[in-house]
C-alpha atoms as a PDB file:
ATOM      1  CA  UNK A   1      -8.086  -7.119   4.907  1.00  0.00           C
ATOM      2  CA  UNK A   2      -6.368  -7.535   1.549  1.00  0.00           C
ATOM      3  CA  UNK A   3      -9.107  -7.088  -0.511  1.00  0.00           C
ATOM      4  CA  UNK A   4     -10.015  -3.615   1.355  1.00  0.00           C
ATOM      5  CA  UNK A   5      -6.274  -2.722   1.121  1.00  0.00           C
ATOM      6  CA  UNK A   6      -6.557  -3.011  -2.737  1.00  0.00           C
ATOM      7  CA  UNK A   7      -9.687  -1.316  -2.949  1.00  0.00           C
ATOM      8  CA  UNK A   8      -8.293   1.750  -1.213  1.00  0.00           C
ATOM      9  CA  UNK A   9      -5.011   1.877  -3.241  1.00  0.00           C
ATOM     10  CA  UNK A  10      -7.129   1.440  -6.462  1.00  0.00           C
ATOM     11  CA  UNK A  11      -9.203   4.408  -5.701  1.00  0.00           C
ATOM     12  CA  UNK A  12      -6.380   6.644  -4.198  1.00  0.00           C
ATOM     13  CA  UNK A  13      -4.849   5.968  -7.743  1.00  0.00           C
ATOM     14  CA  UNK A  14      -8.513   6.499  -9.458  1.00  0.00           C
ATOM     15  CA  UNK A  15      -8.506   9.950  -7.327  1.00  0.00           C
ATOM     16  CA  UNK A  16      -5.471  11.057  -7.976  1.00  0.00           C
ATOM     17  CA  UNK A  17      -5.857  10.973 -11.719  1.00  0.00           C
ATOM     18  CA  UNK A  18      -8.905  12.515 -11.371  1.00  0.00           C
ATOM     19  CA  UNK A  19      -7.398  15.150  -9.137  1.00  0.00           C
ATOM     20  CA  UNK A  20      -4.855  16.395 -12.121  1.00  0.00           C
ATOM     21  CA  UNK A  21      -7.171  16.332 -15.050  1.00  0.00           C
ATOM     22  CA  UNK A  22      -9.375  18.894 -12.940  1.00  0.00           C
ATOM     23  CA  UNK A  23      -6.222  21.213 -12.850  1.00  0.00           C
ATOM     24  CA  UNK A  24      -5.641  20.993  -9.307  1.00  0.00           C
ATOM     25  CA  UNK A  25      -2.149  19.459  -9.824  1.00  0.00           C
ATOM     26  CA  UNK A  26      -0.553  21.306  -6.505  1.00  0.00           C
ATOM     27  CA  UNK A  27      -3.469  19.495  -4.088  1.00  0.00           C
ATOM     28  CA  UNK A  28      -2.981  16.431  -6.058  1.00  0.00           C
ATOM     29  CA  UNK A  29       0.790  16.247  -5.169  1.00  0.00           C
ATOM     30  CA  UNK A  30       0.413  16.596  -1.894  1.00  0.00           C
ATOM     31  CA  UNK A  31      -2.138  14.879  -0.836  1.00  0.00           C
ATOM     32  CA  UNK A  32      -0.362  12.289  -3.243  1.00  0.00           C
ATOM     33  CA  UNK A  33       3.319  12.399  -0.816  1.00  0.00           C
ATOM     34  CA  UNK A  34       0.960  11.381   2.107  1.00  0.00           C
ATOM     35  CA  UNK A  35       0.397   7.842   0.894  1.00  0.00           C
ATOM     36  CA  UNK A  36       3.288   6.797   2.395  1.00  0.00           C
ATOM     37  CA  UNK A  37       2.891   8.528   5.649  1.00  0.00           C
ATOM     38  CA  UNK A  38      -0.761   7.078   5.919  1.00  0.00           C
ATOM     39  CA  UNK A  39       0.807   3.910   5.704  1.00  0.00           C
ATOM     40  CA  UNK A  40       3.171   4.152   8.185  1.00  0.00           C
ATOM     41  CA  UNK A  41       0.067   5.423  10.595  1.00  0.00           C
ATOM     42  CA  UNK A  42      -2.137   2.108   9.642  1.00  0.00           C
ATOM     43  CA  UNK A  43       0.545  -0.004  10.572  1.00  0.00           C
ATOM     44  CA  UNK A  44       0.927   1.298  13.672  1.00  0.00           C
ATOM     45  CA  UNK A  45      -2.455   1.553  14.186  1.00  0.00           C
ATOM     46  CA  UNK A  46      -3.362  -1.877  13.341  1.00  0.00           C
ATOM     47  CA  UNK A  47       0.322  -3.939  13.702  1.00  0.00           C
ATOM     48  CA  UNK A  48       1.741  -2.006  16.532  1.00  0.00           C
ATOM     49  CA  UNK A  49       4.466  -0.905  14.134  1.00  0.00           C
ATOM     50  CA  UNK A  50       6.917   1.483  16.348  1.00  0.00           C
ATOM     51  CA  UNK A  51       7.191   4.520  14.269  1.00  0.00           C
ATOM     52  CA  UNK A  52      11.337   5.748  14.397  1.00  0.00           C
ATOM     53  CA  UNK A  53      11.913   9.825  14.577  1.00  0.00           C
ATOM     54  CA  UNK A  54      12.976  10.025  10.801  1.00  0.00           C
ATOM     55  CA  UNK A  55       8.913   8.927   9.909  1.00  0.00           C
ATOM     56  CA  UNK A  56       7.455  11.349  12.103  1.00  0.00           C
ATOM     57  CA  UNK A  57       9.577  14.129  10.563  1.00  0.00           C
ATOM     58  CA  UNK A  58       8.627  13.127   7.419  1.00  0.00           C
ATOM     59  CA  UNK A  59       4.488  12.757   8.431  1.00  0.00           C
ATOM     60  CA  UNK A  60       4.566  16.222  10.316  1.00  0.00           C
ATOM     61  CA  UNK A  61       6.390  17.732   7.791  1.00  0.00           C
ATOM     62  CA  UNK A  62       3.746  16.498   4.942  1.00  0.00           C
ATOM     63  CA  UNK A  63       0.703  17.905   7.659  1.00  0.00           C
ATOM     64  CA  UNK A  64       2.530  21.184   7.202  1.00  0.00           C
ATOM     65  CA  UNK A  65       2.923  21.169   3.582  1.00  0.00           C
ATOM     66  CA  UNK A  66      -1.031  20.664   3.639  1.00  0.00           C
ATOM     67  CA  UNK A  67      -1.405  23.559   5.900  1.00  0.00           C
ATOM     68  CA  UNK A  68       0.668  25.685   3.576  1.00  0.00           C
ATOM     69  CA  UNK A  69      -0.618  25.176   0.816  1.00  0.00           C
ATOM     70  CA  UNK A  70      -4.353  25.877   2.379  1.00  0.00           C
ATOM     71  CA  UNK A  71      -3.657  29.219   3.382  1.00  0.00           C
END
């Protein structure tokens, strides 16, 4: 589980510099701010973690930034 942890925080990191030199900084932020929130969703997923109002804000409020920005 570590190893696939590491993996997938090397390659967000590999992606996200990718992401900038193409010019694209705006999706690259954003999609950047959600690392936290997608963390906060695996460990409830896979620890049970109880997620506390303040996280949700923050996770729906990152969803809508995506939205916004797509339109």
């Amino acid at each position: 589980m570590v190893i696939l942890n590491i993996s997938a925080d090397v390659l967000g990191s590999l992606f996200y510099v990718l992401a900038v030199q193409s010019g694209r900084m705006d999706i690259a932020a954003v999609l950047g701010s959600l690392y936290s929130g997608a963390t906060v969703m695996l460990a409830w997923l896979f620890l049970r973690e109880k997620i506390i109002g303040m996280q949700r804000l923050g996770i729906a409020i990152a969803m809508l930034a995506i939205v916004l920005i797509t339109l």
